[in-house]
Protein backbone atom coordinates (compact mmCIF):
# COMPACT_ATOMS: atom_id res chain seq x y z
CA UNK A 1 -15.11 19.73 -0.19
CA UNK A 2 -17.21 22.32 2.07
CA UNK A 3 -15.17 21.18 5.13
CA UNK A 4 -11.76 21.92 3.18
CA UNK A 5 -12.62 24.55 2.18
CA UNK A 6 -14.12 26.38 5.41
CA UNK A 7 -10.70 24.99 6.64
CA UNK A 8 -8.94 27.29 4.30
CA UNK A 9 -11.08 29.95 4.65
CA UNK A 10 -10.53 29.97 8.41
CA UNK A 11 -6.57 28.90 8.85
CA UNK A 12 -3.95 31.14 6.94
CA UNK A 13 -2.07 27.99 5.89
CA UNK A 14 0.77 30.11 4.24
CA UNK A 15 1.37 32.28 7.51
CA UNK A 16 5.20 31.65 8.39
CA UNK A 17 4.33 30.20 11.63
CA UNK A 18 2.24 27.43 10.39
CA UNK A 19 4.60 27.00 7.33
CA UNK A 20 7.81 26.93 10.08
CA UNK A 21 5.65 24.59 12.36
CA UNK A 22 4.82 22.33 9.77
CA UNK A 23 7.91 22.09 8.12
CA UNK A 24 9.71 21.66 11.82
CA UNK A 25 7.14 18.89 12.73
CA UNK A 26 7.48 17.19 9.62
CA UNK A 27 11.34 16.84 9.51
CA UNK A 28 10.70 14.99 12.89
CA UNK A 29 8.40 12.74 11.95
CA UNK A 30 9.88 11.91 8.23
CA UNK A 31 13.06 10.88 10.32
CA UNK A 32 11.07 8.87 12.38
CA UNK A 33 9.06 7.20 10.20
CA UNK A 34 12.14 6.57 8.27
CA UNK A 35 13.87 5.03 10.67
CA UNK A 36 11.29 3.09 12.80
CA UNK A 37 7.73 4.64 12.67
CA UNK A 38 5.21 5.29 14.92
CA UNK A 39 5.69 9.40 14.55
CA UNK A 40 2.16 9.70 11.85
CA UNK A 41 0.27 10.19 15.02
CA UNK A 42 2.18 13.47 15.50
CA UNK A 43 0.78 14.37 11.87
CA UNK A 44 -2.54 13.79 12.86
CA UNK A 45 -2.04 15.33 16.46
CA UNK A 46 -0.83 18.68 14.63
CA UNK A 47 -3.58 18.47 11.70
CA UNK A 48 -6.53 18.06 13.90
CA UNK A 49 -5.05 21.09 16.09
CA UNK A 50 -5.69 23.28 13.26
CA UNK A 51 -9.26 22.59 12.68
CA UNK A 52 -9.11 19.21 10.63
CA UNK A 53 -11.35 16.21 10.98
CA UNK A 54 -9.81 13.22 11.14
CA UNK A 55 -10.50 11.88 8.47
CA UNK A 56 -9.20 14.98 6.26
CA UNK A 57 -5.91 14.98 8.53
CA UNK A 58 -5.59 11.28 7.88
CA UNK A 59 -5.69 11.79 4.32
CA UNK A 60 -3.62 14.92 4.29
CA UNK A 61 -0.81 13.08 6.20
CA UNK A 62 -0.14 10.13 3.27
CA UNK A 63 1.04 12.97 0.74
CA UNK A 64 4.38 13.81 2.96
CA UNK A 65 4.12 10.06 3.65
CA UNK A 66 4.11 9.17 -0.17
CA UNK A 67 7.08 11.82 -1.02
CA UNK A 68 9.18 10.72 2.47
CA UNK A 69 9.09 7.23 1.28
CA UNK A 70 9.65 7.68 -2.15
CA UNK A 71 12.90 9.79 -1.11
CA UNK A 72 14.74 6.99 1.17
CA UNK A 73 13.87 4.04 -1.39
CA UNK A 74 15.98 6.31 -3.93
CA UNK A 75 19.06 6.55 -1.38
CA UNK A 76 18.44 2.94 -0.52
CA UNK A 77 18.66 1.56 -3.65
CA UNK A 78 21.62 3.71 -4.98
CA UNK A 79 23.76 2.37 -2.06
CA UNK A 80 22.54 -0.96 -2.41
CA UNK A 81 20.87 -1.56 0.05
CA UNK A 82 17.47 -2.60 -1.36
CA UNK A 83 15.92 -5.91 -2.57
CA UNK A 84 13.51 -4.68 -5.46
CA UNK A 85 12.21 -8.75 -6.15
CA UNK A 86 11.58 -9.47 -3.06
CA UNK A 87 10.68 -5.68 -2.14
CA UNK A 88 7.58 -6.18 -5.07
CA UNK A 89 6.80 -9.54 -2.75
CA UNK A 90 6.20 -8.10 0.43
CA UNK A 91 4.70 -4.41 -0.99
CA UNK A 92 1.77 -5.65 -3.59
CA UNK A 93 -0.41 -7.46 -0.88
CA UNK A 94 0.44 -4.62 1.64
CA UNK A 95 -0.73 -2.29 -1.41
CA UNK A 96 -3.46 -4.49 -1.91
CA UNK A 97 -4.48 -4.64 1.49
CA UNK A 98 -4.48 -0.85 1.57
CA UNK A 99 -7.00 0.02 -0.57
CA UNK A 100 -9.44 -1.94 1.49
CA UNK A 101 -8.20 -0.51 4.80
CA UNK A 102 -8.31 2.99 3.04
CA UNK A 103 -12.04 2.34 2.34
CA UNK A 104 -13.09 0.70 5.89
CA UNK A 105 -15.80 2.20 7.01
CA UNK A 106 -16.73 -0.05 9.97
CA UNK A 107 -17.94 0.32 13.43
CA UNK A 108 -14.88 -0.17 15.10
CA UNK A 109 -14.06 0.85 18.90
CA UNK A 110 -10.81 2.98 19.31
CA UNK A 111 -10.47 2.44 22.37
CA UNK A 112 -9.83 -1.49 22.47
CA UNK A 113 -7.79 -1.37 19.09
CA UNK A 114 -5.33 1.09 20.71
CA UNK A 115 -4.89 -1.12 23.93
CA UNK A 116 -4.32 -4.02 21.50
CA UNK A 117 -1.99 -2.00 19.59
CA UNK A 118 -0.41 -1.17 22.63
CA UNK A 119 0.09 -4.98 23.68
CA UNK A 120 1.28 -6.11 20.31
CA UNK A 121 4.05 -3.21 20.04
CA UNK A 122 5.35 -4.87 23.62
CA UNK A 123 5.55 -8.11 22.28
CA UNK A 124 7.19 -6.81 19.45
CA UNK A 125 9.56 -4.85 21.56
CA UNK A 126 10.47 -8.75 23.30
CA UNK A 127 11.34 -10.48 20.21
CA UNK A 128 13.24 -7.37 19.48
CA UNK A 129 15.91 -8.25 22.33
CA UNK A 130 14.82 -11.81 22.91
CA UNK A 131 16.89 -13.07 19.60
CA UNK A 132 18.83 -9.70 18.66
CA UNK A 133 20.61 -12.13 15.98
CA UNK A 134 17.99 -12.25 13.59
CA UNK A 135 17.61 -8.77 13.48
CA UNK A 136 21.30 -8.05 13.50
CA UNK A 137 22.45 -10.28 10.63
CA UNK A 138 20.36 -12.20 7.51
CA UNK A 139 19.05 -15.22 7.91
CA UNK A 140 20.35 -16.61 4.71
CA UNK A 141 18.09 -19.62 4.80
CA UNK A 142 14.77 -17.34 4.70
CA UNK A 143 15.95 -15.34 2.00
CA UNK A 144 16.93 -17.97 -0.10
CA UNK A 145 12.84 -19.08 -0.19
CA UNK A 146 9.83 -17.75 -2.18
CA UNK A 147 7.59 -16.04 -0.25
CA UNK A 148 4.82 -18.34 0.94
CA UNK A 149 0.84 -17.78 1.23
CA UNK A 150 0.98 -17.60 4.43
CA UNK A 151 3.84 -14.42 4.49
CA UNK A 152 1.53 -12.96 2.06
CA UNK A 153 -1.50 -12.71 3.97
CA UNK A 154 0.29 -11.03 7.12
CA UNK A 155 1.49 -8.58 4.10
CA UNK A 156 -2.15 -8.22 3.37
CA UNK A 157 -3.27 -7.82 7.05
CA UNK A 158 -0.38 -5.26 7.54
CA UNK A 159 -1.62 -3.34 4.15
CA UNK A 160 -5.23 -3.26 5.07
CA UNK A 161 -4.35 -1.25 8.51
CA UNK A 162 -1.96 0.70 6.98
CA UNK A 163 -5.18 1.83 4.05
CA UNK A 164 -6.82 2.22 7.41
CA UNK A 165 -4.23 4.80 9.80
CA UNK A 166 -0.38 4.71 8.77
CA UNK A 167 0.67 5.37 12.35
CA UNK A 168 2.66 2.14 13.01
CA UNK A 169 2.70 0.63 9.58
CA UNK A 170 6.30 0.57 9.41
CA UNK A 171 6.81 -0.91 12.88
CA UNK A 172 4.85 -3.43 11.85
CA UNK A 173 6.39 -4.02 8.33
CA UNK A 174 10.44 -3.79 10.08
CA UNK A 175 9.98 -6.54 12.25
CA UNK A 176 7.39 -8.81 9.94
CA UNK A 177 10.37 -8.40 7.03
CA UNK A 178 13.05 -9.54 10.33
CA UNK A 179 11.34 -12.52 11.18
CA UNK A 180 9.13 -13.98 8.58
CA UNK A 181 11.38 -13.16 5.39
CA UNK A 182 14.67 -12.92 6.86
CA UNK A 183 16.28 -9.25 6.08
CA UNK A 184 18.78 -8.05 8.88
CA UNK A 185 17.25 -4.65 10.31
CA UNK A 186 19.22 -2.82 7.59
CA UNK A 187 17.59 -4.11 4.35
CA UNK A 188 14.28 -4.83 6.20
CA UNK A 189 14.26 -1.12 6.65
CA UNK A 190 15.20 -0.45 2.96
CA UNK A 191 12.39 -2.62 1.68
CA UNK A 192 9.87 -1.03 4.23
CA UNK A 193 10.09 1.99 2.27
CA UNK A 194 9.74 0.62 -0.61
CA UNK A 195 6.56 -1.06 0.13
CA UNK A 196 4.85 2.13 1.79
CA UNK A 197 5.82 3.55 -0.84
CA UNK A 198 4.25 1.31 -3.35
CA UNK A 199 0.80 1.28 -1.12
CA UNK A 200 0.64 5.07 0.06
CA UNK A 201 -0.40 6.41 -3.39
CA UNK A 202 -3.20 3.99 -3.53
CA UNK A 203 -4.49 5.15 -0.45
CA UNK A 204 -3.85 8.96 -0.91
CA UNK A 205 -5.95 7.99 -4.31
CA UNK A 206 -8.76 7.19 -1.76
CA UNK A 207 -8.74 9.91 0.57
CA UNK A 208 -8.27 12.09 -2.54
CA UNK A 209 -11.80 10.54 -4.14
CA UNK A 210 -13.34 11.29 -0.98
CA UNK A 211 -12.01 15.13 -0.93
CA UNK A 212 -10.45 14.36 2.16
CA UNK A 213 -7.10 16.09 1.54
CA UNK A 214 -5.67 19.52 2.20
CA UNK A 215 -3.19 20.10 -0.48
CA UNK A 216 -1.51 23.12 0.03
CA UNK A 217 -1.05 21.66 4.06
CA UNK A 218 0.57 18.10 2.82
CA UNK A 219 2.45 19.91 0.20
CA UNK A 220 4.54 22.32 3.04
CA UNK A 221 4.81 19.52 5.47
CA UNK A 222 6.45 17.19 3.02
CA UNK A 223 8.89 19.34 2.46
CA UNK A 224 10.05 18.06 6.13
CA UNK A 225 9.01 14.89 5.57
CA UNK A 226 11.64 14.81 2.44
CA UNK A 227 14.46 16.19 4.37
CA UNK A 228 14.00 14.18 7.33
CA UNK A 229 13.87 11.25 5.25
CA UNK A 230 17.14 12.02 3.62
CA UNK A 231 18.93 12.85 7.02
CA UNK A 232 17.34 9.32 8.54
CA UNK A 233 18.55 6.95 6.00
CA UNK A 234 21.84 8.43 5.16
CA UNK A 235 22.33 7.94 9.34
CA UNK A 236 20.88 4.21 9.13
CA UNK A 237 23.11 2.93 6.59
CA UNK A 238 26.51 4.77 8.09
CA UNK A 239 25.61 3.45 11.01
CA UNK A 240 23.87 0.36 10.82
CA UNK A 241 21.11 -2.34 12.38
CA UNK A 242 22.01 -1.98 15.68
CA UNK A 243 21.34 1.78 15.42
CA UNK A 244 18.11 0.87 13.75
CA UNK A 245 17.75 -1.62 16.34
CA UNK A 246 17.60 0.55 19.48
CA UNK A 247 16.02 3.43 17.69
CA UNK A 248 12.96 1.42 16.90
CA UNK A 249 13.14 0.08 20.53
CA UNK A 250 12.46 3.63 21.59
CA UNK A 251 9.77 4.62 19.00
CA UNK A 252 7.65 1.48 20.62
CA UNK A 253 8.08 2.10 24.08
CA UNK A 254 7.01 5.47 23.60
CA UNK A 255 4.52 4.81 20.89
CA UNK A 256 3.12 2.05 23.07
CA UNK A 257 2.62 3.80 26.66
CA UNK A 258 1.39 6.61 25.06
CA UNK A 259 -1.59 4.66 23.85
CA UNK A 260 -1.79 2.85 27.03
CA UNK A 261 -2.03 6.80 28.75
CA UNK A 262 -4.52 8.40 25.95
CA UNK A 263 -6.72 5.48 26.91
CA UNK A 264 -6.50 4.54 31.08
């Protein structure tokens, strides 16, 4: 609590220039997010700028995350668009997974996790293009089949580093929906938000029980959060997959050489 508030005391949070810079920073990155993902580390890139720790700025971040996510599953379910059953399959063990992420508290070098995460965000970036089918158009034979254990646990896996940093998450959680459950990029992108959404109050609950979140800061940035949401999934569904499709193959190659830069 002493850290937030000496951050308060020393950063006039309702100045017009932080409330403009937060609000302009957060539209990008709830249309991001929305679309693709990836853009969290510009949350945490702008938080720790104005004195946060880490931590605090992680935690501060999942409130605009919560709102952002809660805002597109809305539009996505009033046009259709999203599968609540098997939305509730895929989103409990990534909530589940969460809380333990949320709570991880080990040793753990940065340094080779981002390279990693680098090389996996290629390789997804390869199946992206290598069968462009499967992400363009259901695979009717998928859907049609209970999620197995095996599904479950990657949901878990995925939930447990989303607890841990969002920035990614929904990359992740896109193309896991594509190929393992079957959604074209469309509804794998409607039920992405509805599974953040169902994790990223458990995990604000964390940070909150820590006292590692700045209120009045995630309060003005989701205000962009929420309108960039709204912007990025009214564009995804006029426009489609494909859209989705090349958007996301952006967010990765950027996302993915700028952790190969922060760390060579």
């Amino acid at each position: 609590m002493d850290v937030i508030m000496e951050f308060l005391r020393t950063t006039d949070v309702f100045s017009w220039l932080i409330i403009t810079i937060l609000v302009v920073v957060g539209f990008f990155v709830g249309f991001v997010n929305t679309v693709a993902g990836g853009a969290t580390a510009l949350s945490y890139i702008l938080f720790m700028g104005m004195g946060m720790p880490a931590n605090v700025a992680n935690g501060t971040t999942r409130l605009g995350v919560m709102l952002q996510f809660i805002t597109s599953s809305i539009v996505y379910n009033k046009e259709g668009y999203l599968d609540k059953k098997k939305g509730m399959q895929i989103g409990i063990p990534v909530a589940l997974g969460s809380i333990g992420g949320a709570q991880f508290a080990a040793n753990l070098n940065i340094k080779a996790f981002e390279i990693c995460l680098s090389g996996a965000l290629l390789i997804m970036l390869f199946f992206l293009f290598y069968d462009s089918k499967k992400f363009l158009h259901e695979q009717t034979e998928k859907l049609s089949k209970k999620i197995n254990w095996k599904v479950w646990l990657v949901f878990l896996f995925i939930g447990f580093y989303g607890g841990f940093t969002h920035i990614g998450v929904g990359i992740f959680i896109l193309v896991a929906s594509v190929l393992l459950v079957g959604f074209d990029l469309l509804r794998a992108n409607a039920v992405k938000q509805f599974a953040v959404m169902l994790y990223t109050p458990l995990a604000l609950l964390v940070f909150a029980l820590n006292n590692q979140v700045v209120w009045a800061v995630g309060a003005i940035y989701a205000i962009g959060n929420i309108s960039g949401a709204l912007l990025a999934t009214k564009l995804a569904i006029n426009w489609g997959a494909n859209f989705i499709r090349w958007f996301l193959a952006l967010i990765i190659l950027i996302f993915a050489f700028y952790l190969l830069y922060k760390n060579f």
